[in-house]
C-alpha atoms as a PDB file:
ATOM      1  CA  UNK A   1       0.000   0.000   0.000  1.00  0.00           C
ATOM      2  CA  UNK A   2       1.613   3.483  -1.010  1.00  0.00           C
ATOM      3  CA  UNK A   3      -0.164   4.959   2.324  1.00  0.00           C
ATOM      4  CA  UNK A   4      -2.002   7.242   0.015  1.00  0.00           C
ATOM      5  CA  UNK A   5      -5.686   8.444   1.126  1.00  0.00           C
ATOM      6  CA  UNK A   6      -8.830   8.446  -0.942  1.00  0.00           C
ATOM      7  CA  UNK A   7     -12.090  10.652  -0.930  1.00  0.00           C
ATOM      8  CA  UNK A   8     -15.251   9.196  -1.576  1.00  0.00           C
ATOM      9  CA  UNK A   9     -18.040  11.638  -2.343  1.00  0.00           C
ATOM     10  CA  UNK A  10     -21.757  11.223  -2.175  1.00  0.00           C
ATOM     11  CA  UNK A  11     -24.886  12.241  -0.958  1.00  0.00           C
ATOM     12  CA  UNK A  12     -26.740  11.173   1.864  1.00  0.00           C
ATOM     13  CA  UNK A  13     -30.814  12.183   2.615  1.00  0.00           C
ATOM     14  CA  UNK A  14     -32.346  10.576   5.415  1.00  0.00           C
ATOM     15  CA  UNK A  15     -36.304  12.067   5.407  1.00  0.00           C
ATOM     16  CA  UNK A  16     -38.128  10.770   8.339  1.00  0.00           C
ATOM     17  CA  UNK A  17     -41.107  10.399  10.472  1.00  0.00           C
ATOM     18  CA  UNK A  18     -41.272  10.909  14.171  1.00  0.00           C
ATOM     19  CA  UNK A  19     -43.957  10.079  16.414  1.00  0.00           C
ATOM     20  CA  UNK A  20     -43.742  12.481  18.501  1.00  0.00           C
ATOM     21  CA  UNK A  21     -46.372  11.582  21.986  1.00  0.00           C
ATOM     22  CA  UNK A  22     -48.343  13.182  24.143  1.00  0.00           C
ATOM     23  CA  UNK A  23     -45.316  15.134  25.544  1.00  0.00           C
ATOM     24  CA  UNK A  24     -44.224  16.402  22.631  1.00  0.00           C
ATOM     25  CA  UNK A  25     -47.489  17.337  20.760  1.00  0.00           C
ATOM     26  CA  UNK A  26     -48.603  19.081  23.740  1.00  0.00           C
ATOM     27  CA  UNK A  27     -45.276  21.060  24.316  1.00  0.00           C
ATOM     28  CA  UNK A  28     -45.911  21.775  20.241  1.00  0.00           C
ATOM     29  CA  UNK A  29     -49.247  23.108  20.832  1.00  0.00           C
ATOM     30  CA  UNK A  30     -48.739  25.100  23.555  1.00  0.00           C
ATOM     31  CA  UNK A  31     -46.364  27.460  21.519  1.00  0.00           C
ATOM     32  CA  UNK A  32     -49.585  27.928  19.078  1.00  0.00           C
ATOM     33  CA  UNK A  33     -50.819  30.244  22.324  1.00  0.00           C
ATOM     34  CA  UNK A  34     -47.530  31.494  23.127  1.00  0.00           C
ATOM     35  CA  UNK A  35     -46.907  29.487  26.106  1.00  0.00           C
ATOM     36  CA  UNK A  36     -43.396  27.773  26.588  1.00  0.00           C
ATOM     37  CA  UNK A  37     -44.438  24.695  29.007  1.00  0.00           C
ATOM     38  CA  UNK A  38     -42.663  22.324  31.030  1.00  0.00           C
ATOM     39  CA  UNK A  39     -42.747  18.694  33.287  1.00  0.00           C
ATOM     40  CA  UNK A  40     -41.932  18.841  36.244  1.00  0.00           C
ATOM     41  CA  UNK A  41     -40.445  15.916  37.611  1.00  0.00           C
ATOM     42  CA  UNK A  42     -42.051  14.854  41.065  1.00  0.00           C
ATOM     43  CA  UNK A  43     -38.803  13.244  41.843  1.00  0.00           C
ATOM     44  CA  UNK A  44     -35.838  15.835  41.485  1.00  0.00           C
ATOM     45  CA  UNK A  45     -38.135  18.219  40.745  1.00  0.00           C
ATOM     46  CA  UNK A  46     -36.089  19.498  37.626  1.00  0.00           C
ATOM     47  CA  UNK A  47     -38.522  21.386  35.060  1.00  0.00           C
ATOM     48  CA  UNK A  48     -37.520  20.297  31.745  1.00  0.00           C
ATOM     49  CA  UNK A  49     -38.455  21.562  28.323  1.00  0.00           C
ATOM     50  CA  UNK A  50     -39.113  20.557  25.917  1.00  0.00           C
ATOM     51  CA  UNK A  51     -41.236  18.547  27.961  1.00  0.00           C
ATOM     52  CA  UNK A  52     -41.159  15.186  28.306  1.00  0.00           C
ATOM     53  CA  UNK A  53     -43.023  12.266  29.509  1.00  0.00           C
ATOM     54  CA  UNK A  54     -40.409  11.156  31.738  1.00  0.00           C
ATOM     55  CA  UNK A  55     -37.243  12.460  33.758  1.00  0.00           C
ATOM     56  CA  UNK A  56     -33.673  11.728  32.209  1.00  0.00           C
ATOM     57  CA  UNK A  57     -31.847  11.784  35.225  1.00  0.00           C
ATOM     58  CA  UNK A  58     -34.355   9.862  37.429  1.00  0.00           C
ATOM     59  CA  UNK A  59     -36.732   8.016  34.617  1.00  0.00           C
ATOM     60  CA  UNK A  60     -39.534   8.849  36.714  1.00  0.00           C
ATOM     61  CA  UNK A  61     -43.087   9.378  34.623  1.00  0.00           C
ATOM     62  CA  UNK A  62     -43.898  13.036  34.761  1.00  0.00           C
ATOM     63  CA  UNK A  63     -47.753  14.507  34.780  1.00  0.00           C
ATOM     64  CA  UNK A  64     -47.016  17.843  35.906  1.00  0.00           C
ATOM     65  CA  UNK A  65     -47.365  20.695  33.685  1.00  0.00           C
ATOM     66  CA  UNK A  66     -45.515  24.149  34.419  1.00  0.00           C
ATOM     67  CA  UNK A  67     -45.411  27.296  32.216  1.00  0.00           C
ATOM     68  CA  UNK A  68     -41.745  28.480  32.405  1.00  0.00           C
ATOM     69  CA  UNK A  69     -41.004  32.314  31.553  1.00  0.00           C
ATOM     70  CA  UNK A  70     -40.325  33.675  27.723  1.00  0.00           C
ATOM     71  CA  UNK A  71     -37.057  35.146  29.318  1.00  0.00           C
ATOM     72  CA  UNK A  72     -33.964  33.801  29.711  1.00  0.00           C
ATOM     73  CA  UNK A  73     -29.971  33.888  30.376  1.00  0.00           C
ATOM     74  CA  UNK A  74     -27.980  33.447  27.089  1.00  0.00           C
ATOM     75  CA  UNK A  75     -25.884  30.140  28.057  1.00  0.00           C
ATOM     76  CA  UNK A  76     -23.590  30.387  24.890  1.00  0.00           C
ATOM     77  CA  UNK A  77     -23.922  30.929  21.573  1.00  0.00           C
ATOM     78  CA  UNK A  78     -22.261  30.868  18.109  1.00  0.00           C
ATOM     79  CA  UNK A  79     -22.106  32.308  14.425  1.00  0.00           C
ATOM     80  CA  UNK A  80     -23.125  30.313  11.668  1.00  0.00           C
ATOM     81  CA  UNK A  81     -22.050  31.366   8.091  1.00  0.00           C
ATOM     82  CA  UNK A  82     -22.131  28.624   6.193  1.00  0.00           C
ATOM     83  CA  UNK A  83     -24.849  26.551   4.032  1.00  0.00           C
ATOM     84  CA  UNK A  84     -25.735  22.806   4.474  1.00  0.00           C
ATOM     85  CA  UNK A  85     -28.684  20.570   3.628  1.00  0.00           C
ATOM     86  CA  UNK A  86     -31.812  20.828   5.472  1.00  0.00           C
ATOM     87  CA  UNK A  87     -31.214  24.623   7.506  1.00  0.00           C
ATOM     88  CA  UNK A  88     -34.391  26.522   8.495  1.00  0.00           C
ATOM     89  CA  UNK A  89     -32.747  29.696   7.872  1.00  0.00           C
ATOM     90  CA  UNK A  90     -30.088  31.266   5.326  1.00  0.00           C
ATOM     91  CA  UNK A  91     -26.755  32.251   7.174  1.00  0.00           C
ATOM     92  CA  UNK A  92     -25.679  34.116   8.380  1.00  0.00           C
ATOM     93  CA  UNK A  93     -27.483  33.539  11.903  1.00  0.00           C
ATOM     94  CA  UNK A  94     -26.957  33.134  15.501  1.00  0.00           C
ATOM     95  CA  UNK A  95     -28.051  29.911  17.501  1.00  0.00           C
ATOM     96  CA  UNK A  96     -27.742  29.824  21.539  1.00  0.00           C
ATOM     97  CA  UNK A  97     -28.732  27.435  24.206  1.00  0.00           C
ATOM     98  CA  UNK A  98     -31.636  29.467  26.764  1.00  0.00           C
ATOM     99  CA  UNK A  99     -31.767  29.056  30.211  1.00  0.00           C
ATOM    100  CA  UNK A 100     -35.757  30.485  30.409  1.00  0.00           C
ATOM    101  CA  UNK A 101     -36.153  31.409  33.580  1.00  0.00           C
ATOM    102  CA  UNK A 102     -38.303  28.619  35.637  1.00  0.00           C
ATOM    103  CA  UNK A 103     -36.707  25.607  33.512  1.00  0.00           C
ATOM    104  CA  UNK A 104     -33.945  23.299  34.575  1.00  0.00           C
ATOM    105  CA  UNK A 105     -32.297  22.875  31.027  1.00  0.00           C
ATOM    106  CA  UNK A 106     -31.130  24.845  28.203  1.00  0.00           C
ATOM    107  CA  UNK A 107     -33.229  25.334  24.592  1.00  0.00           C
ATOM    108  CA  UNK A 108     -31.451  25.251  21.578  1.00  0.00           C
ATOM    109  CA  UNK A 109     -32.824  28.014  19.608  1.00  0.00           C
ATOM    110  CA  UNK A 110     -32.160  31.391  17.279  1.00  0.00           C
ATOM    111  CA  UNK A 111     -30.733  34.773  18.832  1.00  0.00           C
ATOM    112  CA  UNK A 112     -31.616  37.247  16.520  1.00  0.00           C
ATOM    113  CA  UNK A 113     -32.806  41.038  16.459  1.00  0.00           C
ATOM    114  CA  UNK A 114     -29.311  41.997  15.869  1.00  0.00           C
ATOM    115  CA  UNK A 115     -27.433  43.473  12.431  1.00  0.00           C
ATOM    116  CA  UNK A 116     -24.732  40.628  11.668  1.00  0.00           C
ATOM    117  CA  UNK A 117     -22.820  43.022   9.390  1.00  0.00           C
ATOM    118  CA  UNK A 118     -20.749  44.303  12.184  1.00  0.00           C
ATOM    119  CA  UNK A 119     -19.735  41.528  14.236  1.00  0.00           C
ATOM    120  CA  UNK A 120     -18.237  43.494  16.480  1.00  0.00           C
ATOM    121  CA  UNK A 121     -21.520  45.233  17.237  1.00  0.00           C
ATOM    122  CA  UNK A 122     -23.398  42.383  17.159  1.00  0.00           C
ATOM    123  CA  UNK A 123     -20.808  40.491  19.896  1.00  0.00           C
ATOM    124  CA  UNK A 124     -21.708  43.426  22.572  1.00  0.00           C
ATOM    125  CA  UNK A 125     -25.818  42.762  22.349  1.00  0.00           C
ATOM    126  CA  UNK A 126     -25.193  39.147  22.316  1.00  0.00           C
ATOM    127  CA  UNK A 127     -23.124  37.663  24.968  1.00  0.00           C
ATOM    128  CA  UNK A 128     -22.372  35.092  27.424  1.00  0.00           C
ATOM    129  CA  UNK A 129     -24.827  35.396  30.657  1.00  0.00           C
ATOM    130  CA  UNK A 130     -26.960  38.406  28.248  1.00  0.00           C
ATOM    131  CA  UNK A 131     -30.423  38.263  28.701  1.00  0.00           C
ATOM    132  CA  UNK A 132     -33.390  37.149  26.345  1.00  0.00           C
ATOM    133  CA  UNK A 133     -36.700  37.023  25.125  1.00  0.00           C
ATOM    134  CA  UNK A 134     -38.852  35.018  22.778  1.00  0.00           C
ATOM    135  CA  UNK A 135     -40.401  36.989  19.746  1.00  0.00           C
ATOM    136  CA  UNK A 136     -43.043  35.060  18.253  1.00  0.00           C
ATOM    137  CA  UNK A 137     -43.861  34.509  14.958  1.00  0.00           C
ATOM    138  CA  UNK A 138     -47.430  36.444  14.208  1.00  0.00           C
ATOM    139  CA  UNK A 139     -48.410  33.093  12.140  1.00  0.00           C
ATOM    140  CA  UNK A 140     -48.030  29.403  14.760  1.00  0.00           C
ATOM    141  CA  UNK A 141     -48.621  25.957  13.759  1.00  0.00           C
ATOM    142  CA  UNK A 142     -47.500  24.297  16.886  1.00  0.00           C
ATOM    143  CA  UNK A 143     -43.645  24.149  15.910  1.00  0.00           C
ATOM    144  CA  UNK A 144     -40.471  25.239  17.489  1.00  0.00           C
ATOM    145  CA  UNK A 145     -40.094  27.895  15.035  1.00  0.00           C
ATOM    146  CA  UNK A 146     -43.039  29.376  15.998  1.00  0.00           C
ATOM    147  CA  UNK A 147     -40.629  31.135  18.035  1.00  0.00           C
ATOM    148  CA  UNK A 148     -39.001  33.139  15.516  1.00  0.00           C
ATOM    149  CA  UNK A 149     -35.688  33.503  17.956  1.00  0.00           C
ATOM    150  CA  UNK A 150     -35.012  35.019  21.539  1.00  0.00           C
ATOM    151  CA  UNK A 151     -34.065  38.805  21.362  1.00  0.00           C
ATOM    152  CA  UNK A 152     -31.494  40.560  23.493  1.00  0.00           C
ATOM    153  CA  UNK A 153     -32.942  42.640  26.253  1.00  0.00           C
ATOM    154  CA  UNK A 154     -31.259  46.007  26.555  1.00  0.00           C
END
């Protein structure tokens, strides 16, 4: 072997199907009314979202509902700026992990309400332990992007 590499190129789509439960489709229609909700484990007591039919940590069943706050603390957060298959919105954007106030975990979700021209700019609005709230989308179908993203507070 001369210990020379090779590339192989393709492409690779993998459409699916999830089922998603009574959790989940509840959690999903909630955001239709603008309400981020929760389960509350009776257990540990964490509040996790998006809600779930049972604790991680403890795998106890959860039936307790809690509304957690549109506000949050900006966890962390990065730049994207490049294209791939399947993205909900054209780059450049910002995505962060939440910690809403009231919940025990961190969402996954969009920062935006901020010019990404000057990244220098944008970098002092969005930061590290920066605060945040949910702008809606005026249209819902009980998705996650019915938040449109979470929006510095000044």
């Amino acid at each position: 072997m001369s210990g020379e590499s090779r590339i192989l190129e393709g492409y690779v789509s993998l459409p699916y199907k999830w089922a998603m439960g009574a959790a989940t489709t509840r959690f999903f229609e909630e955001l239709k009314n603008k309400k981020i909700m929760g389960t509350k484990c009776p257990k540990c007591n964490r509040v996790l979202i998006p809600a779930r039919s049972f604790c991680s940590h403890c795998f106890e069943k959860i039936d307790e509902w809690k509304e957690v706050s549109q506000e949050g603390t900006l966890r962390t957060w990065c730049t994207v700026n490049f294209s791939y298959e399947g993205q909900p919105k054209e780059p450049p954007y910002i995505l962060g992990i939440i910690d809403l106030d009231g919940a025990d975990v961190g969402l996954p979700h969009f920062v935006g309400g901020v010019d990404l021209d000057d990244f220098e700019e944008a970098a002092k609005k969005v930061h590290i332990g920066g605060r945040v709230r949910a702008v809606w989308k005026e249209n819902r179908t009980g998705n996650i992007l019915d938040i449109d993203y979470f929006q510095p507070v000044e």
